[in-house]
PDB file of N, CA and C in Angstrom:
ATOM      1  N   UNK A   1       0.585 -99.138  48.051  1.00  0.00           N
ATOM      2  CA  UNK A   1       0.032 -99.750  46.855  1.00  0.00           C
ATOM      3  C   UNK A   1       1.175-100.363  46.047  1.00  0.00           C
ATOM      4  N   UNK A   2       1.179-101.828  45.595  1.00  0.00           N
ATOM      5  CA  UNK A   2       1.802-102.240  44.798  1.00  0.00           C
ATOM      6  C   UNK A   2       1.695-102.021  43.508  1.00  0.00           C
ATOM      7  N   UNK A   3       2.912-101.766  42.696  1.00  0.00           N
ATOM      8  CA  UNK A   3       2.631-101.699  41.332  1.00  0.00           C
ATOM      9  C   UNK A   3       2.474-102.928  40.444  1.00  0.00           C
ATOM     10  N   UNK A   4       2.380-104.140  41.077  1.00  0.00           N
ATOM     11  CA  UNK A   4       1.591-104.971  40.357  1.00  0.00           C
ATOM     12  C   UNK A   4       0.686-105.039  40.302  1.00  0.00           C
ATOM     13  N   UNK A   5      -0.069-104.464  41.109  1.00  0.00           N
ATOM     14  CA  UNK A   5      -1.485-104.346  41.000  1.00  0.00           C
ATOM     15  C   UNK A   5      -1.691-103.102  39.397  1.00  0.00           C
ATOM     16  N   UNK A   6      -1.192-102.068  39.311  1.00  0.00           N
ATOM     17  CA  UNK A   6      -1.713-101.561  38.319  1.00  0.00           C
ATOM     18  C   UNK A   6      -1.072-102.435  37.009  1.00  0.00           C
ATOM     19  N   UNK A   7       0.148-103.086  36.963  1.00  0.00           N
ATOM     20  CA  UNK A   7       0.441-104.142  35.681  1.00  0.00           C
ATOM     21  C   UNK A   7      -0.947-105.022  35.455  1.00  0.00           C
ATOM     22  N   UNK A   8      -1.221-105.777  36.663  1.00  0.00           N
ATOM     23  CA  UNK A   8      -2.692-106.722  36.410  1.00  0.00           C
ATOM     24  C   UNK A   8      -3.922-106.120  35.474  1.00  0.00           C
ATOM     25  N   UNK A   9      -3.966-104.720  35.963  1.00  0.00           N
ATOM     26  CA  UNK A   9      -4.889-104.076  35.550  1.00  0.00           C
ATOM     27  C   UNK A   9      -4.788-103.806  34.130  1.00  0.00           C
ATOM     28  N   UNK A  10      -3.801-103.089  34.032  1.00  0.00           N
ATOM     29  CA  UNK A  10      -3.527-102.730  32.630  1.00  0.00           C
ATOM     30  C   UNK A  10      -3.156-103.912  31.624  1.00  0.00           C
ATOM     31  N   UNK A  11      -2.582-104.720  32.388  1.00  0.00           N
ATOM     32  CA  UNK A  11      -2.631-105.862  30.989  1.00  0.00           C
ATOM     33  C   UNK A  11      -3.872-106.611  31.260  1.00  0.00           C
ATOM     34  N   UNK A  12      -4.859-106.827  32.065  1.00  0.00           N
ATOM     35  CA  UNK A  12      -6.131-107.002  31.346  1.00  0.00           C
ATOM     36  C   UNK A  12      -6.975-106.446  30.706  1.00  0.00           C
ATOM     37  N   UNK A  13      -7.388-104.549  30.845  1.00  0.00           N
ATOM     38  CA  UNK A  13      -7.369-103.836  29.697  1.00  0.00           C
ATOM     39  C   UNK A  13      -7.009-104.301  28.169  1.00  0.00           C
ATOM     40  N   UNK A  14      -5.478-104.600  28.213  1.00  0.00           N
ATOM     41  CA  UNK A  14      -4.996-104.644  26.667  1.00  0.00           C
ATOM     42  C   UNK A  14      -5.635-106.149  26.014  1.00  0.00           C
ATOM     43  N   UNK A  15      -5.759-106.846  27.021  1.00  0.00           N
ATOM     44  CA  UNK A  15      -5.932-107.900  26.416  1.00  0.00           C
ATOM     45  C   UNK A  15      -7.635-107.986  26.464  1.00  0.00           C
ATOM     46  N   UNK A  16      -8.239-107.977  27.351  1.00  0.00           N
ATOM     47  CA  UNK A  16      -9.324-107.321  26.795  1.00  0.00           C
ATOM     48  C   UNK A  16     -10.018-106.707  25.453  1.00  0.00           C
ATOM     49  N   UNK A  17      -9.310-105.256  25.401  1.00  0.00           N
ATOM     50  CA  UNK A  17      -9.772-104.496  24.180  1.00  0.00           C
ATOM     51  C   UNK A  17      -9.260-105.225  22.689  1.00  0.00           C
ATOM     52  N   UNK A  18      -7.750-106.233  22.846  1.00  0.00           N
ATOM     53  CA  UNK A  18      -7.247-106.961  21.725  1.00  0.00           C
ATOM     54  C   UNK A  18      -9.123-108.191  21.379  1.00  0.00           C
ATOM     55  N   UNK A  19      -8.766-108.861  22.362  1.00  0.00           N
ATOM     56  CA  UNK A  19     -10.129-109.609  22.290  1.00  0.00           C
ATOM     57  C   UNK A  19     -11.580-108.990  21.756  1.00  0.00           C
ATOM     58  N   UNK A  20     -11.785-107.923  22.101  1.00  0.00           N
ATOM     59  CA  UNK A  20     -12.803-106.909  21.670  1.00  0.00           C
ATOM     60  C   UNK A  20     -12.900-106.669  20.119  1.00  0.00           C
ATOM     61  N   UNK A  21     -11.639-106.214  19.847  1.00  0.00           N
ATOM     62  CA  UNK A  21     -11.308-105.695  18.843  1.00  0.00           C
ATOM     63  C   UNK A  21     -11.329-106.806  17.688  1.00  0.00           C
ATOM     64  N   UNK A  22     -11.095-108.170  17.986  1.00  0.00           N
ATOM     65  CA  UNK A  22     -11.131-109.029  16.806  1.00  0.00           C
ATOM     66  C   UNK A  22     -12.008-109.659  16.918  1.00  0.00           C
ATOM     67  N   UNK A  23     -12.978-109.795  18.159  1.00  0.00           N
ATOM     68  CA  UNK A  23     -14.175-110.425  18.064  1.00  0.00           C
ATOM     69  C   UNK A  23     -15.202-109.175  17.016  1.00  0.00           C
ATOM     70  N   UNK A  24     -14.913-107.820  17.130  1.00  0.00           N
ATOM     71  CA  UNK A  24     -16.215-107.195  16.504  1.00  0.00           C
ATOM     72  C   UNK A  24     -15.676-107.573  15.187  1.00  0.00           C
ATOM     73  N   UNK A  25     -14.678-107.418  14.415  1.00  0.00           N
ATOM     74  CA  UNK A  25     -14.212-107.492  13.248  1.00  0.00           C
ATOM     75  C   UNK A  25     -14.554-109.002  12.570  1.00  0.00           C
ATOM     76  N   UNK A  26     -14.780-109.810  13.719  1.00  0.00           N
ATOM     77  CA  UNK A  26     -15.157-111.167  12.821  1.00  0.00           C
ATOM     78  C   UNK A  26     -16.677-111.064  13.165  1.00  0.00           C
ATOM     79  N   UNK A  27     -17.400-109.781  13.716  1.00  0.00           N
ATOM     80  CA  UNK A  27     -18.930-109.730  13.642  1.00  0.00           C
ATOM     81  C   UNK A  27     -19.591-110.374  14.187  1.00  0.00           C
ATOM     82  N   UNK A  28     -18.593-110.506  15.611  1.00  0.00           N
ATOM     83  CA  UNK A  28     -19.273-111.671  16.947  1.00  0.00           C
ATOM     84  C   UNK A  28     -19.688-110.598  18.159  1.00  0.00           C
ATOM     85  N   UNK A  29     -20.311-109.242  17.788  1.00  0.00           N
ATOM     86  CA  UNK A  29     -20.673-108.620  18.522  1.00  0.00           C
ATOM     87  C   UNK A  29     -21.638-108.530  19.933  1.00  0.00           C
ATOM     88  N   UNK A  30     -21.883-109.994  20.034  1.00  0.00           N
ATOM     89  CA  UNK A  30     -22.424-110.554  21.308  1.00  0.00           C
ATOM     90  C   UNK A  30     -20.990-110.630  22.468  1.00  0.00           C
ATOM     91  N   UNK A  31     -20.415-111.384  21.478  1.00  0.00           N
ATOM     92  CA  UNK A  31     -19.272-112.477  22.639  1.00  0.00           C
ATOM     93  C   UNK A  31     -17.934-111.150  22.850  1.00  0.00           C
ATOM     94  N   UNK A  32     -18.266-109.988  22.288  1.00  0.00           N
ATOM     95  CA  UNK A  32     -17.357-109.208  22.209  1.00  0.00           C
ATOM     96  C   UNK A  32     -17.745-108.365  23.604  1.00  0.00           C
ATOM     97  N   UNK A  33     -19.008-107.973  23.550  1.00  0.00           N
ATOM     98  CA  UNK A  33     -20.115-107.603  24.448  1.00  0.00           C
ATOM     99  C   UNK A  33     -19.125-108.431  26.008  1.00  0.00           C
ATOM    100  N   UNK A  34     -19.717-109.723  25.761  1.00  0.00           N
ATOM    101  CA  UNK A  34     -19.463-110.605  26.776  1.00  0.00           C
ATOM    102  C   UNK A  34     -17.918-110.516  27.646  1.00  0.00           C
ATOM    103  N   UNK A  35     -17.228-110.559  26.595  1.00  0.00           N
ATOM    104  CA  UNK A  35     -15.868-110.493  26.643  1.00  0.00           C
ATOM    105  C   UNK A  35     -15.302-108.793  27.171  1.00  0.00           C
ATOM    106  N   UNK A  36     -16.056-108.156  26.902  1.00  0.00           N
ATOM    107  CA  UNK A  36     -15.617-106.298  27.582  1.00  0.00           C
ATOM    108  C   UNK A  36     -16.303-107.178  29.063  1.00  0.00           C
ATOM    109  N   UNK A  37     -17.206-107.393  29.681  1.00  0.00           N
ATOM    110  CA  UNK A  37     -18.222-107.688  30.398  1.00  0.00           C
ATOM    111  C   UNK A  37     -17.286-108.470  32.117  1.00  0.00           C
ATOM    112  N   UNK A  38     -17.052-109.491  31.138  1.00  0.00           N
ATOM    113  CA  UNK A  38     -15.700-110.293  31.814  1.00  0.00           C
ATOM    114  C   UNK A  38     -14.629-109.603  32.489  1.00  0.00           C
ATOM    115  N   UNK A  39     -14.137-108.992  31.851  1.00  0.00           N
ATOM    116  CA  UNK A  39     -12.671-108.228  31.215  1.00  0.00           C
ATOM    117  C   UNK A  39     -13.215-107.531  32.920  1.00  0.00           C
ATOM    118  N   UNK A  40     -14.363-106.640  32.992  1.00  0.00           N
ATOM    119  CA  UNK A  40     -14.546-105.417  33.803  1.00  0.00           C
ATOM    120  C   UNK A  40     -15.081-106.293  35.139  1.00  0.00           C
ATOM    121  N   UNK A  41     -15.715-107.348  35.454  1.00  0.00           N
ATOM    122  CA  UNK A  41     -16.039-107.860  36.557  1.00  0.00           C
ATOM    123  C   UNK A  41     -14.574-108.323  37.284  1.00  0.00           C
ATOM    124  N   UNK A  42     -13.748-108.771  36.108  1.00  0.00           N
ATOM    125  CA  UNK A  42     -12.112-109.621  37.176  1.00  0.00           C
ATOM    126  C   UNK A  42     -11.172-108.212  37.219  1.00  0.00           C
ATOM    127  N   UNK A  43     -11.633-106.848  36.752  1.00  0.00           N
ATOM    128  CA  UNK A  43     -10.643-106.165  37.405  1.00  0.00           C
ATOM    129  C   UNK A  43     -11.738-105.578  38.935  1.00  0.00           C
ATOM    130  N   UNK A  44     -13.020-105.429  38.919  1.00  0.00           N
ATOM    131  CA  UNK A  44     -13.722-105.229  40.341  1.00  0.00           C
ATOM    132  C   UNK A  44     -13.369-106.207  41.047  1.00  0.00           C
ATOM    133  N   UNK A  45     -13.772-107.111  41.166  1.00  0.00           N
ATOM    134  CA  UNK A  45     -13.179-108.373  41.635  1.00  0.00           C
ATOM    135  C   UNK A  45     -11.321-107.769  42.052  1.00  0.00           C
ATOM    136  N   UNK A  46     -10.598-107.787  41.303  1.00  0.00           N
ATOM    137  CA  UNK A  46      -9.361-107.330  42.347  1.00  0.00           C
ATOM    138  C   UNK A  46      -9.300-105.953  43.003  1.00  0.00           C
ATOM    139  N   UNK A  47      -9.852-105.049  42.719  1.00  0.00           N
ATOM    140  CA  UNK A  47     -10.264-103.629  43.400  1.00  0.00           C
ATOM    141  C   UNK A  47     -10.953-104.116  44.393  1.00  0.00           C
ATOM    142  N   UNK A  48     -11.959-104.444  44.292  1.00  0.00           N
ATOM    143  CA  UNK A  48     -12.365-104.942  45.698  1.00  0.00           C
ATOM    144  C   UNK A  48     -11.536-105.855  47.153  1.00  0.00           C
ATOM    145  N   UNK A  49     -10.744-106.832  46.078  1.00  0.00           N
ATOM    146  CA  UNK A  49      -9.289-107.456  47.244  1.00  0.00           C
ATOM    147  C   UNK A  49      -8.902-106.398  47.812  1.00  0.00           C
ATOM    148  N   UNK A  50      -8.578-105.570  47.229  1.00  0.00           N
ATOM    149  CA  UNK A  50      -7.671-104.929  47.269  1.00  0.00           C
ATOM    150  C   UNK A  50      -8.424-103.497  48.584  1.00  0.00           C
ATOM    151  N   UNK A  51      -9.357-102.927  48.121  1.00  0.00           N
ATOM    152  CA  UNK A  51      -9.798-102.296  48.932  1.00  0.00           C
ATOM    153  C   UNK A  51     -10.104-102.838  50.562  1.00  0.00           C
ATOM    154  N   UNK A  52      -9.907-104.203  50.514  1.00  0.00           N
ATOM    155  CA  UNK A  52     -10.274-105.169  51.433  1.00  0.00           C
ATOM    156  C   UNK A  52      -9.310-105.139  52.634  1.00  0.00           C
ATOM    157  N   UNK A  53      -8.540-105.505  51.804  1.00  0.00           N
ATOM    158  CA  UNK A  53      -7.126-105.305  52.903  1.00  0.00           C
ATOM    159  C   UNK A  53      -6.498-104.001  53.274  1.00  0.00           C
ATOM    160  N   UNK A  54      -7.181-102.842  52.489  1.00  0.00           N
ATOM    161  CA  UNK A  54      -7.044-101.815  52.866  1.00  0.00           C
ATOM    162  C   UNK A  54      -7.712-101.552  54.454  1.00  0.00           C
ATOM    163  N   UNK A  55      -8.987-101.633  54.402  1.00  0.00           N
ATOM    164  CA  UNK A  55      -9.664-101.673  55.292  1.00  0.00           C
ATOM    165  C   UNK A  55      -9.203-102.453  56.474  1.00  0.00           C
ATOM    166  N   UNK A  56      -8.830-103.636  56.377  1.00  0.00           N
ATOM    167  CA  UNK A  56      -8.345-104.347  57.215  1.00  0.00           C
ATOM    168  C   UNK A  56      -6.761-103.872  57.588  1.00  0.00           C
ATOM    169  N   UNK A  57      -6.036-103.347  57.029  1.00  0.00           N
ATOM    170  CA  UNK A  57      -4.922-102.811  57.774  1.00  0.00           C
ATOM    171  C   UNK A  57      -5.240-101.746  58.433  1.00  0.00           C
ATOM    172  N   UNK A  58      -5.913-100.904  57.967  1.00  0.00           N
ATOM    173  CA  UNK A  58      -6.664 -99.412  58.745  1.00  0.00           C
ATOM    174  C   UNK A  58      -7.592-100.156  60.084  1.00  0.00           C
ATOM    175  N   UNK A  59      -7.621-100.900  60.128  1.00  0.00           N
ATOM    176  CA  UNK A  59      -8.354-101.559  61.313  1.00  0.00           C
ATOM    177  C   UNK A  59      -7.105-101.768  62.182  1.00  0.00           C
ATOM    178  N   UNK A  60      -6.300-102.486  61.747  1.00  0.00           N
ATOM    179  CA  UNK A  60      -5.444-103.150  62.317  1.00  0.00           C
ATOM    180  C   UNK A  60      -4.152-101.630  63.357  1.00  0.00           C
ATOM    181  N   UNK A  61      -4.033-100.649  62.450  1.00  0.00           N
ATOM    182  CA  UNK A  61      -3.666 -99.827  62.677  1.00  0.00           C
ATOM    183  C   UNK A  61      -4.148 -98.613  63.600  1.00  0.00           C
ATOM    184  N   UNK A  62      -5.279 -98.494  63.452  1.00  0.00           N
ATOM    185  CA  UNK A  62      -5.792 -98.213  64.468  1.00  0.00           C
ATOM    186  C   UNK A  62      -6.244 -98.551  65.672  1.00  0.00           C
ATOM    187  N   UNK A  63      -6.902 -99.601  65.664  1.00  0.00           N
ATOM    188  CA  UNK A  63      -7.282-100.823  66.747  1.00  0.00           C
ATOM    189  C   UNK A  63      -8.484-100.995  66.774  1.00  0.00           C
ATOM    190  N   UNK A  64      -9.355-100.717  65.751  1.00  0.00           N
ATOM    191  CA  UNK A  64     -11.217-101.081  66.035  1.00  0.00           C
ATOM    192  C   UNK A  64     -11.287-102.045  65.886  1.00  0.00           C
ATOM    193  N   UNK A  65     -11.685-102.412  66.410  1.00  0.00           N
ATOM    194  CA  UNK A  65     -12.894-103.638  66.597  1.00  0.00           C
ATOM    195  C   UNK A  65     -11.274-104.569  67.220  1.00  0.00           C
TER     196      UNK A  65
END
C-alpha cells in the first residue's frame, strides 16, 4: 500500500469538511449536504481502484484465470 493513497484520502476529508463547514455557516445546507456527498463518492471511487489492482495482482500472483 502506498502512502499516497492515504494523503489523497485525508486531504479530501479536510477539504471536504472545510467546504462543509462554511457552506452550513453561510446556511447553504443543501449544497453542504451535496458537497459531504461528493467528497465520499471520489474517495469510493479510489478505494475501489485501488481494491482493483489488488485483486488483479493476487491473480497475477497466483495464476487464476
Amino acid at each position: 500500500m502506498d502512502i499516497d493513497l492515504i494523503f489523497k484520502i485525508a486531504g479530501t476529508g479536510i477539504i471536504v469538511a472545510v467546504l462543509n463547514l462554511v457552506l452550513k455557516r453561510a446556511e447553504r445546507e443543501e449544497q453542504a449536504m451535496l458537497t459531504t456527498l461528493a467528497g465520499l463518492i471520489v474517495v469510493l471511487v479510489v478505494i475501489v481502484n485501488e481494491i482493483g489492482e489488488l485483486f488483479e495482482t493476487i491473480k497475477s500472483v497466483f495464476g487464476l484465470w
